[in-house]
C-alpha atoms as a PDB file:
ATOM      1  CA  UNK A   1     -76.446 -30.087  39.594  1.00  0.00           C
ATOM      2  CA  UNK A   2     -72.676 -30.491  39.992  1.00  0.00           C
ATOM      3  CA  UNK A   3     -69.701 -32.519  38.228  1.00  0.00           C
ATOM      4  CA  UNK A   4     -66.877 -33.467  38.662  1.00  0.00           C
ATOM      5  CA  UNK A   5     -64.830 -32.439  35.590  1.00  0.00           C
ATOM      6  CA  UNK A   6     -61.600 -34.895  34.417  1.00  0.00           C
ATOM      7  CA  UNK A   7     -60.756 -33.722  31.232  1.00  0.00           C
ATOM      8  CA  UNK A   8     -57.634 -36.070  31.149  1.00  0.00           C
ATOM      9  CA  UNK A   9     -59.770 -38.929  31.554  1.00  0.00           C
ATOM     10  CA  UNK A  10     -62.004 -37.988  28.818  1.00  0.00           C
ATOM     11  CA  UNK A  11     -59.266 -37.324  26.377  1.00  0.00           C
ATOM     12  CA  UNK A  12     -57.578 -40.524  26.914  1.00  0.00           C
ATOM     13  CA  UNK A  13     -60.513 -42.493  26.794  1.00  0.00           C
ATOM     14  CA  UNK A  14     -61.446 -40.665  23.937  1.00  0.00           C
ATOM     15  CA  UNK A  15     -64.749 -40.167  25.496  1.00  0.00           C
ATOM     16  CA  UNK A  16     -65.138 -36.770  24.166  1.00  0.00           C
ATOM     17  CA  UNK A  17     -65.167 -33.450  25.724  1.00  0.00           C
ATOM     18  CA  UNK A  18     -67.296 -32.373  28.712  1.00  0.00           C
ATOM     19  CA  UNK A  19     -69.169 -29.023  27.988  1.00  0.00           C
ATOM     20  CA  UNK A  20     -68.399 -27.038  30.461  1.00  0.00           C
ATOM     21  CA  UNK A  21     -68.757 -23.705  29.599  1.00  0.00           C
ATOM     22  CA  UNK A  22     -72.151 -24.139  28.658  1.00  0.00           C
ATOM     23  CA  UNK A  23     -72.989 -26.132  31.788  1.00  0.00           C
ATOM     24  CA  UNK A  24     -71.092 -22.597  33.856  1.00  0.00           C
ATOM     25  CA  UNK A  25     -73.208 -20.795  31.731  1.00  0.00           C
ATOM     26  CA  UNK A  26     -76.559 -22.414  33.264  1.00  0.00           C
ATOM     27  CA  UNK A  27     -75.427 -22.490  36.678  1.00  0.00           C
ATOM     28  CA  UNK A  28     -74.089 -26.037  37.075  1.00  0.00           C
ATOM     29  CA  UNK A  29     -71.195 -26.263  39.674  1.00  0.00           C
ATOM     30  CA  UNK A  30     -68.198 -27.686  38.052  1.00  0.00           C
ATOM     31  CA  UNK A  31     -65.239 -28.803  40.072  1.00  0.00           C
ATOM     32  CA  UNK A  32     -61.660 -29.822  38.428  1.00  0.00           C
ATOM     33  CA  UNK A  33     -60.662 -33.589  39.936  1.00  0.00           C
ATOM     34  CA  UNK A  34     -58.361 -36.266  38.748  1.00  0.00           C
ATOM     35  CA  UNK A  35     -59.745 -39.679  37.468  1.00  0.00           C
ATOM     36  CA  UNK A  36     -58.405 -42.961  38.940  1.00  0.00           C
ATOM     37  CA  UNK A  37     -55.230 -44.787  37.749  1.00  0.00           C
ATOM     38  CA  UNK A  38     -57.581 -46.748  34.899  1.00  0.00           C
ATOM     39  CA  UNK A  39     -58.267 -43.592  32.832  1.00  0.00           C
ATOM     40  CA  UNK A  40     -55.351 -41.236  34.349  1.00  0.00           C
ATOM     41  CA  UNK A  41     -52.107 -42.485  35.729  1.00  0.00           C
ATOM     42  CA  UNK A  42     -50.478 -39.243  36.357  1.00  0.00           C
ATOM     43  CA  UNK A  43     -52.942 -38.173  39.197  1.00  0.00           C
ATOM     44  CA  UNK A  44     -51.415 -34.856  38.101  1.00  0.00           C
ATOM     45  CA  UNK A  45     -53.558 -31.986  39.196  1.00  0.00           C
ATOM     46  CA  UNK A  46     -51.767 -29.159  37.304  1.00  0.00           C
ATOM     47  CA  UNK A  47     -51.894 -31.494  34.072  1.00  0.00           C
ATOM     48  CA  UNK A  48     -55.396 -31.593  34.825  1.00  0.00           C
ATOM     49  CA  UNK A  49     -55.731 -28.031  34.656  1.00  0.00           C
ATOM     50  CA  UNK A  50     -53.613 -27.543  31.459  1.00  0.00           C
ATOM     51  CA  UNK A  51     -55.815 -29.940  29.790  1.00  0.00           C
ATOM     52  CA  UNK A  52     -58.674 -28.270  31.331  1.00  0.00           C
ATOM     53  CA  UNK A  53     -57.872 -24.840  29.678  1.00  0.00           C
ATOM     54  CA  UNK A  54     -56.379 -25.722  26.439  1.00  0.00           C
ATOM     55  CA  UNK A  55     -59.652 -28.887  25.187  1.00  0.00           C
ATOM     56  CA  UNK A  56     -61.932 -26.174  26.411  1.00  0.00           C
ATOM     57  CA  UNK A  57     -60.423 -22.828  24.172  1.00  0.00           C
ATOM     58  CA  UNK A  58     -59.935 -25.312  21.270  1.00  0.00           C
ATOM     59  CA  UNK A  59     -63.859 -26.292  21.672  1.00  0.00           C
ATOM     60  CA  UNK A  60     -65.054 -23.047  23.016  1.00  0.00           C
ATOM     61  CA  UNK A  61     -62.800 -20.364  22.550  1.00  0.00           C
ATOM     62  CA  UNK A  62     -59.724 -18.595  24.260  1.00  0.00           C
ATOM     63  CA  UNK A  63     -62.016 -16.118  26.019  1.00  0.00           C
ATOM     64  CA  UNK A  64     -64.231 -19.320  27.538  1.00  0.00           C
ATOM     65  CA  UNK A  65     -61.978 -20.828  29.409  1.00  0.00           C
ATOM     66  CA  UNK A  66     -59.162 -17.928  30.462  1.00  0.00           C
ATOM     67  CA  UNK A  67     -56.170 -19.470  33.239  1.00  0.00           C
ATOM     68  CA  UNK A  68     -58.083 -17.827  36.104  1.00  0.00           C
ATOM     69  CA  UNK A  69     -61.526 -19.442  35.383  1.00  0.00           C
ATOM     70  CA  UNK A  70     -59.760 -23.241  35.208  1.00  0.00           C
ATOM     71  CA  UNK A  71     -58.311 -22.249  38.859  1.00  0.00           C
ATOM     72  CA  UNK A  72     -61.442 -21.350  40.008  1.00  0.00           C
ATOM     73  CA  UNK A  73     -62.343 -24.412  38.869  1.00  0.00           C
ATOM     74  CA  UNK A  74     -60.027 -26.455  40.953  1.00  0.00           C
ATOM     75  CA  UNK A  75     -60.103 -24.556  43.693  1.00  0.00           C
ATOM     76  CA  UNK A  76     -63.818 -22.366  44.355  1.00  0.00           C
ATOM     77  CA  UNK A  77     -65.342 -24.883  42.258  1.00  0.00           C
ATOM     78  CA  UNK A  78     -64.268 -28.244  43.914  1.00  0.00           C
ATOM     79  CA  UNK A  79     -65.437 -26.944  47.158  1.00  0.00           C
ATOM     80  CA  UNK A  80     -68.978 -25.797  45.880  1.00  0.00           C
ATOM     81  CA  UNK A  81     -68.837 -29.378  44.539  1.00  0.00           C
ATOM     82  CA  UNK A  82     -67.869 -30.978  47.873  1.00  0.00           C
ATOM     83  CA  UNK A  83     -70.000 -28.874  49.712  1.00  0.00           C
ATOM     84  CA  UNK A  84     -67.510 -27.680  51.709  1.00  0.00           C
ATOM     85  CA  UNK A  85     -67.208 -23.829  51.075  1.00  0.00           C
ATOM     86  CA  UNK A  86     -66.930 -23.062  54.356  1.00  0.00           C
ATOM     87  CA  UNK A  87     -63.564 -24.605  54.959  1.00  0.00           C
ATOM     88  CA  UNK A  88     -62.329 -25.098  51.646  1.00  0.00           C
ATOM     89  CA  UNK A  89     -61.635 -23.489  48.238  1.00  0.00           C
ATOM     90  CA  UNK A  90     -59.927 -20.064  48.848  1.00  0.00           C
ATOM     91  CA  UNK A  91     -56.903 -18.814  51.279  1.00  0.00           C
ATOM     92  CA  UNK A  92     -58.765 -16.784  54.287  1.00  0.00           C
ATOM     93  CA  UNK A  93     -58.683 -17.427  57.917  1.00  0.00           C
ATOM     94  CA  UNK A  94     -60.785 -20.525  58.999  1.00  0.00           C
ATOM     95  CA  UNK A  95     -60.258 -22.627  56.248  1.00  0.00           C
ATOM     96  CA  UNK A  96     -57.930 -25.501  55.552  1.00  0.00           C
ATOM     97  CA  UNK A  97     -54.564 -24.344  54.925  1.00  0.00           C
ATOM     98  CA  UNK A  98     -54.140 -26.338  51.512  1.00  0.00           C
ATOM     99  CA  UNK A  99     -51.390 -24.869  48.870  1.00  0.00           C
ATOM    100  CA  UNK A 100     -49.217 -25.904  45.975  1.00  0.00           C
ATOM    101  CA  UNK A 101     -46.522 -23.554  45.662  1.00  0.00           C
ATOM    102  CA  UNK A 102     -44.904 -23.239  41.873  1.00  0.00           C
ATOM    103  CA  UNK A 103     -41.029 -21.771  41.734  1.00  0.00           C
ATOM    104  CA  UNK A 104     -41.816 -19.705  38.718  1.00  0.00           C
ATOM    105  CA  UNK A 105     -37.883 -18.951  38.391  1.00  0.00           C
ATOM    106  CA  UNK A 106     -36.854 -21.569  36.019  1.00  0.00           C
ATOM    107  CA  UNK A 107     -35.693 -19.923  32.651  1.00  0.00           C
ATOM    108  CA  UNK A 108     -38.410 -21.451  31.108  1.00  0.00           C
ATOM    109  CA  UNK A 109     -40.513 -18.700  32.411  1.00  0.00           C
ATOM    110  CA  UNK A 110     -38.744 -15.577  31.450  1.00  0.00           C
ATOM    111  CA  UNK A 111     -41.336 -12.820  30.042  1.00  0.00           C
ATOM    112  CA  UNK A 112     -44.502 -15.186  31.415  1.00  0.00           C
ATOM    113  CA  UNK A 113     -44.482 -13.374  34.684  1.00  0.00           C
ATOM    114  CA  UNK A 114     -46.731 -10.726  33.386  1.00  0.00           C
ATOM    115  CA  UNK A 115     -49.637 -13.123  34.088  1.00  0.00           C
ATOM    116  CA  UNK A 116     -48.147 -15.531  36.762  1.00  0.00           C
ATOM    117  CA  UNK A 117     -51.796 -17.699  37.433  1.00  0.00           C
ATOM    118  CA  UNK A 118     -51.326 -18.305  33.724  1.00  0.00           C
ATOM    119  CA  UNK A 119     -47.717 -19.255  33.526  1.00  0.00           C
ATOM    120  CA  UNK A 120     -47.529 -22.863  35.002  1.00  0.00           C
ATOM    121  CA  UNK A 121     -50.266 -23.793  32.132  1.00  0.00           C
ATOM    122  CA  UNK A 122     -48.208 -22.272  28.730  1.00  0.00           C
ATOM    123  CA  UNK A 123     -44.441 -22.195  30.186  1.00  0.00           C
ATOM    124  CA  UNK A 124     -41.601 -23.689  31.641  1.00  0.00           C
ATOM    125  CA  UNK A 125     -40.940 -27.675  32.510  1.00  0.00           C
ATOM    126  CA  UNK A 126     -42.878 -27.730  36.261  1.00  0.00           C
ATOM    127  CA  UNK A 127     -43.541 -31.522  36.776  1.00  0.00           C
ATOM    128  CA  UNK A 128     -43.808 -31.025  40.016  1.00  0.00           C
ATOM    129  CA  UNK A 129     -45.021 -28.236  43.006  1.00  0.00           C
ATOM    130  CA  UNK A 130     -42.171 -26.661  44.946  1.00  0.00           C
ATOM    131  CA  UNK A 131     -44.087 -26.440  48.440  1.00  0.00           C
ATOM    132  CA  UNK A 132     -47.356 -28.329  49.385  1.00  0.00           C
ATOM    133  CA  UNK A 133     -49.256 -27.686  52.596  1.00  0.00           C
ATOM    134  CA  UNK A 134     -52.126 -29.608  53.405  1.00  0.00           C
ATOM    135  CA  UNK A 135     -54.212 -28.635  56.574  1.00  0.00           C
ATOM    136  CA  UNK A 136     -51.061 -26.507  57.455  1.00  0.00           C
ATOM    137  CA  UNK A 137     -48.852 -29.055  57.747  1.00  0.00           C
ATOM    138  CA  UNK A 138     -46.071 -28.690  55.358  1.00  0.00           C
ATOM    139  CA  UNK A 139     -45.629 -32.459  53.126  1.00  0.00           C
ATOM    140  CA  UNK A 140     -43.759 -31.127  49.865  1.00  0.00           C
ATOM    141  CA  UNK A 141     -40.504 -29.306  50.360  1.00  0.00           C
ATOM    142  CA  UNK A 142     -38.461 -28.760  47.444  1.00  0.00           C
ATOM    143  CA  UNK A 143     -40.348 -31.082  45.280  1.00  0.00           C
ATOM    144  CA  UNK A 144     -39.870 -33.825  47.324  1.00  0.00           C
ATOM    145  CA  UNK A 145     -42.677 -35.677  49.999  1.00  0.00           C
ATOM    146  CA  UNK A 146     -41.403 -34.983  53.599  1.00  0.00           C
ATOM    147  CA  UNK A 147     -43.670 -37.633  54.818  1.00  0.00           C
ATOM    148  CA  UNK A 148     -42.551 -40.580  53.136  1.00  0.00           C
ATOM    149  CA  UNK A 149     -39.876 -42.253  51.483  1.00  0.00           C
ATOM    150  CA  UNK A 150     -40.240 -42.088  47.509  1.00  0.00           C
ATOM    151  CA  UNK A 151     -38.039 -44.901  46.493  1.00  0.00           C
ATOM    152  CA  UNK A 152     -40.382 -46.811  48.338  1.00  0.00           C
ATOM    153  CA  UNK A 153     -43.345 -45.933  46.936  1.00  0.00           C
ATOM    154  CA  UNK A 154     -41.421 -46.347  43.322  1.00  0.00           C
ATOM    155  CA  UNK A 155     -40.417 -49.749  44.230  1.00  0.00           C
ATOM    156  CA  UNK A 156     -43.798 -51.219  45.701  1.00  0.00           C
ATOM    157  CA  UNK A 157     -45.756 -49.538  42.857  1.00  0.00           C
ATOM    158  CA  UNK A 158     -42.860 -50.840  40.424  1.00  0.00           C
ATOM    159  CA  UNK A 159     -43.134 -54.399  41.987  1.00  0.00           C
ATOM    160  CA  UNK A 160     -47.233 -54.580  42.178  1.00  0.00           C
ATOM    161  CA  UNK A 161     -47.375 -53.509  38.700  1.00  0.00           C
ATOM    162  CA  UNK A 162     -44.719 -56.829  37.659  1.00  0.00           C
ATOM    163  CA  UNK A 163     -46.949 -58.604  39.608  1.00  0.00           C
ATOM    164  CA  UNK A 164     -50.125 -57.936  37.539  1.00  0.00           C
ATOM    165  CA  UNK A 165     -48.926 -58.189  34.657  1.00  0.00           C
ATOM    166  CA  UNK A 166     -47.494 -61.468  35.418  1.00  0.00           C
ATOM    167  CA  UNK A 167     -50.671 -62.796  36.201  1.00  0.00           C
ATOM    168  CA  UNK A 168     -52.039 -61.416  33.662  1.00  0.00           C
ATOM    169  CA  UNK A 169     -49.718 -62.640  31.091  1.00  0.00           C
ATOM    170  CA  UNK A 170     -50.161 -66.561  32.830  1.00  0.00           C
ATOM    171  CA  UNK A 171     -53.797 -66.042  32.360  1.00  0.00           C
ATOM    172  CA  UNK A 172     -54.079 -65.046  28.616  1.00  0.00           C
ATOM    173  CA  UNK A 173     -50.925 -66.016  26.974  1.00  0.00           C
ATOM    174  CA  UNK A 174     -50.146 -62.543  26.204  1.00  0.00           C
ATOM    175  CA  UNK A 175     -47.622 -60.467  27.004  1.00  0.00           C
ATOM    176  CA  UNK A 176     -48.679 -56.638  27.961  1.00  0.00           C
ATOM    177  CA  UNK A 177     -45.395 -55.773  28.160  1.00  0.00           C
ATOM    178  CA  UNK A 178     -45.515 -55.730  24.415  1.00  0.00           C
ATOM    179  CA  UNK A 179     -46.317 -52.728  22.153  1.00  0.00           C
ATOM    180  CA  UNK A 180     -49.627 -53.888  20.478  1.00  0.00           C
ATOM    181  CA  UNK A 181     -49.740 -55.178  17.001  1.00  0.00           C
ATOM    182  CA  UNK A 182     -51.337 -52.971  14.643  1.00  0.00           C
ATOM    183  CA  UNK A 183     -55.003 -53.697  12.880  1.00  0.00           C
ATOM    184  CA  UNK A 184     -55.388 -56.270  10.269  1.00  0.00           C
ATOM    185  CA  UNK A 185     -55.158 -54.467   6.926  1.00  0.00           C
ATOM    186  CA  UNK A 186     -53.061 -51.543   8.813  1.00  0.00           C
ATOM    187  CA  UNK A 187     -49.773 -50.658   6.984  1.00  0.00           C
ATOM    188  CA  UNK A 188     -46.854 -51.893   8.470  1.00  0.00           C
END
């Protein structure tokens, strides 16, 4: 068997905790994905992996789920998933050319170099990958998309989202925009 493993998902959905080291334990193939926009807005991949590693040590144990296991999780472990090891999953010649590249110089990583795979999951403020290649074609530089124009993307997604919750709001009579009000009985 194989799964996909969101861990953001489940923790916002409060759908509990996926067991992975248990299902590593028995051979099960466990990649590290991202859940759609309904259970994970972010789409953050190195979120996913923080949340990964720290649900699974607080379930399981530090020594369960160590930095380099989650990677191998995302990386090794999505392409068993996929079935796509022989293209995917680790940097060798033949395969896709796919990296994020971290800038581990920030101050917020002074003394966390000692274990740099573990560093981006315990330190500093990254938000965002330096470098991306994808099929060795460079489309982060800097932290910015060289493909596309961001504003634009901001704006559309900014203006879809008004949208919905327009009709939304002339369909029901209420407006999402809202905080929500708390439970009858709650304290105020």
């Amino acid at each position: 068997g194989a799964i996909a493993h969101c861990p953001t998902s489940n923790m916002r959905l409060g759908s509990g905790t996926a067991r992975v080291p248990e299902m590593r334990d028995r051979g099960v193939t466990v990649g590290l994905a991202v859940d759609g926009s309904a259970s994970n807005d972010s789409s953050s991949m190195l979120r996913e992996l923080t949340h990964c590693l720290l649900v699974h040590r607080v379930a399981w144990g530090v020594d369960r789920m160590p930095a380099r296991e989650v990677l191998r999780l995302a990386t090794r472990g999505g392409a068993r998933l996929l079935r796509r090891e022989d293209a995917l999953g680790s940097i060798e010649p033949g395969k896709a050319a796919d990296l994020a590249v971290f800038d581990l110089s920030e101050v917020g990583f002074a003394g966390a170099l000692a274990d740099p795979a573990a560093a981006p999951f315990f330190c500093g403020t990254i938000g965002r990958a330096d470098s991306v290649v994808v099929n060795g074609d460079i489309v982060v530089r800097g932290g910015r998309l060289t493909r596309m124009d961001e504003s634009a993307i901001r704006n559309a997604g900014n203006a879809a989202s008004a949208r919905l919750l327009d009709r939304a709001r002339a369909r029901t009579g209420h407006d999402y925009t809202l905080p929500p009000s708390p439970p009858r009985g709650a304290p105020a």
